[in-house]
Protein backbone atom coordinates (compact mmCIF):
# COMPACT_ATOMS: atom_id res chain seq x y z
CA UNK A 1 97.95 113.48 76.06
CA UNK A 2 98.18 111.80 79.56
CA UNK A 3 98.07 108.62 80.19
CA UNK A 4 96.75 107.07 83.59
CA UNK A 5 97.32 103.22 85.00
CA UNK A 6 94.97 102.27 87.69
CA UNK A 7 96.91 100.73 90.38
CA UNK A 8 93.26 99.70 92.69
CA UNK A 9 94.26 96.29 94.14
CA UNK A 10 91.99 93.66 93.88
CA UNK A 11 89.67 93.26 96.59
CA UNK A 12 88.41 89.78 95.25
CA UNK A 13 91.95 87.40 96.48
CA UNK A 14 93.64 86.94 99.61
CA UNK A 15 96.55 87.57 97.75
CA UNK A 16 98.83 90.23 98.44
CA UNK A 17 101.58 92.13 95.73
CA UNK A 18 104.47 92.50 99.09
CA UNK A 19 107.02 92.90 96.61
CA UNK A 20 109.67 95.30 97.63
CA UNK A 21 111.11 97.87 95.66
CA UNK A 22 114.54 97.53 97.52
CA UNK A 23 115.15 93.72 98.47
CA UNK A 24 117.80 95.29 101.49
CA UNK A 25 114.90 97.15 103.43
CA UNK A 26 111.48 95.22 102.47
CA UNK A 27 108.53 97.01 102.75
CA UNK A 28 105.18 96.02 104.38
CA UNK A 29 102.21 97.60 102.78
CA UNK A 30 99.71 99.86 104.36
CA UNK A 31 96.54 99.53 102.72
CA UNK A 32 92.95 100.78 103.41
CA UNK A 33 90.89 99.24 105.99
CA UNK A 34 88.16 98.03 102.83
CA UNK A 35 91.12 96.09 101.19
CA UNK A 36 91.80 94.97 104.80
CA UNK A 37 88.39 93.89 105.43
CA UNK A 38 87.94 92.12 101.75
CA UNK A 39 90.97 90.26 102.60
CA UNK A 40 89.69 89.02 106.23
CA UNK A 41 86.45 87.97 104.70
CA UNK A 42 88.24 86.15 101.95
CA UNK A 43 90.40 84.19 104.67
CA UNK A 44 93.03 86.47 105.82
CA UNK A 45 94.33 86.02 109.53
CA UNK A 46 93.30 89.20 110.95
CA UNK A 47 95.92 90.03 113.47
CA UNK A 48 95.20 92.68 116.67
CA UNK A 49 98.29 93.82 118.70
CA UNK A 50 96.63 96.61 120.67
CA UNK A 51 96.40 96.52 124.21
CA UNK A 52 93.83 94.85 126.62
CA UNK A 53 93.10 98.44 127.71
CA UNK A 54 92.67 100.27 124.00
CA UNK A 55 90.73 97.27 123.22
CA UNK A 56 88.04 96.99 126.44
CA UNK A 57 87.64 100.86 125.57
CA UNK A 58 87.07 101.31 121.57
CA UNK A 59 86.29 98.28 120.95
CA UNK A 60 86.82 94.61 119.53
CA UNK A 61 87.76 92.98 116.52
CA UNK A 62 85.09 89.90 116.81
CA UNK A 63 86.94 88.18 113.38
CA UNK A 64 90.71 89.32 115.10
CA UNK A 65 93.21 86.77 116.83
CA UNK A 66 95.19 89.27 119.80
CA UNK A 67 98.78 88.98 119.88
CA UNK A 68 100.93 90.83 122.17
CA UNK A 69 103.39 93.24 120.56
CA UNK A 70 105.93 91.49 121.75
CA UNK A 71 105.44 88.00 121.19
CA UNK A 72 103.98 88.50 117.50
CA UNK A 73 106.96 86.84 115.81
CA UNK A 74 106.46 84.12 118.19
CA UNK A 75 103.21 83.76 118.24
CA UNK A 76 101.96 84.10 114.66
CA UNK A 77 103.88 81.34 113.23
CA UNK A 78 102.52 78.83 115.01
CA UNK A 79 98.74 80.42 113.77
CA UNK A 80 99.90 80.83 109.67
CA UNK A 81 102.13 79.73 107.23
CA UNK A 82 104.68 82.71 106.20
CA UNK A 83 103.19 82.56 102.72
CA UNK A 84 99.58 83.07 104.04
CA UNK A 85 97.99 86.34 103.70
CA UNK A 86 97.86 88.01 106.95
CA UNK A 87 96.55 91.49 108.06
CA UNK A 88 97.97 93.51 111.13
CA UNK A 89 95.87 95.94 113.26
CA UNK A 90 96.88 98.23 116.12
CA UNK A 91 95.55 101.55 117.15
CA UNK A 92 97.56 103.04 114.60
CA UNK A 93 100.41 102.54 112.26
CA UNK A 94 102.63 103.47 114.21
CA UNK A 95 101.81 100.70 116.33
CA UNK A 96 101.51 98.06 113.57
CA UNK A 97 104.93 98.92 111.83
CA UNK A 98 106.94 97.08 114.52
CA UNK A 99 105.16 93.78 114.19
CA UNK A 100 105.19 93.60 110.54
CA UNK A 101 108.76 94.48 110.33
CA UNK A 102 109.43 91.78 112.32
CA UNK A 103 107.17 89.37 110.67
CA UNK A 104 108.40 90.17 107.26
CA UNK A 105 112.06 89.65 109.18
CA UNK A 106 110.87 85.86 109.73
CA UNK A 107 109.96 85.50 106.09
CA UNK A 108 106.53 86.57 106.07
CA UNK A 109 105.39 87.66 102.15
CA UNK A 110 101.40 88.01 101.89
CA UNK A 111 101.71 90.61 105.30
CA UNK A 112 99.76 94.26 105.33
CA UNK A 113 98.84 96.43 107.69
CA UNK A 114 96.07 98.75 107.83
CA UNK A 115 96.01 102.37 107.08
CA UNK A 116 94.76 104.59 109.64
CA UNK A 117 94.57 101.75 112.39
CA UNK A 118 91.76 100.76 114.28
CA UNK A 119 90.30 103.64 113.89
CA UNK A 120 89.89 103.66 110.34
CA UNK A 121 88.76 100.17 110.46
CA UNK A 122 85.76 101.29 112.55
CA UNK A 123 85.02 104.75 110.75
CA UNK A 124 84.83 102.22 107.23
CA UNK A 125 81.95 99.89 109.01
CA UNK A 126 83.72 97.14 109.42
CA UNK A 127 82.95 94.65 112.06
CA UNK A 128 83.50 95.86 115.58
CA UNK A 129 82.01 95.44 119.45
CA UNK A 130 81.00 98.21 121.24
CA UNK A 131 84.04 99.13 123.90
CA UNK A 132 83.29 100.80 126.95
CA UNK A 133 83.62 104.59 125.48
CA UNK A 134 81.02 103.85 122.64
CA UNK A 135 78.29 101.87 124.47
CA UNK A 136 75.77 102.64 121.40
CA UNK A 137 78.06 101.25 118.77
CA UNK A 138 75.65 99.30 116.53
CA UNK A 139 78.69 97.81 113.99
CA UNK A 140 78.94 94.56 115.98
CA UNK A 141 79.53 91.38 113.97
CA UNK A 142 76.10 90.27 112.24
CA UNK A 143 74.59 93.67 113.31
CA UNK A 144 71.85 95.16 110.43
């Protein structure tokens, strides 16, 4: 007989399990742009490091403070606590890993970052504006 344990996190807390499995190299979760979005809506500081140019063309995260790659570690601090939940989004992971490594550096523990970037956020339905390559977008904040 097989026994299964349903790992789903909860989509109903800000709360995030960042526990590491090796306290030497922590990990930052990647999780799905739903548990993303269920976080934001719950209070989550929704992060955006892509650039001015990605953003004017695919789109905006109306709910998303932009940070510049660069100054993230700077920047963030002075927006949330390290314990408060916060949520990363760039264009892609590979973008995001950077800026939650150095995040979780400073002593951020309630950090994730979300699965299949920006682009996942916007395939899921969550809030966007249009950017200048998807003029009919109809997924803007408050939209029907």
């Amino acid at each position: 007989m097989t026994t299964t344990t349903s790992t789903t996190p909860s989509t109903s807390s800000t709360d995030f399990d960042t526990t590491a499995t090796e306290p030497s190299a922590p990990t930052v979760p990647l999780v799905p742009p739903a548990i993303a979005g269920a976080a934001v809506a719950g209070g989550a500081l929704l992060v955006d490091v892509r650039s001015a140019g990605y953003r004017e063309k695919h789109g905006e995260l109306p709910q998303a403070v932009v940070v510049d790659k660069p100054t993230a570690a700077e920047v963030v601090p002075t927006l949330a606590a390290t314990d408060a939940p916060v949520v990363v989004i760039c264009g892609s992971e590979a973008g995001s890993t950077p800026v939650v490594e150095a995040l979780a550096a400073i002593g951020y523990t309630a950090l994730v970052h979300v699965a299949g970037g920006y682009p996942a956020w916007k395939a899921a339905g969550l809030p966007t504006t249009p950017g200048t390559e998807d003029s009919t977008d109809t997924r803007a904040e408050g939209a029907a």
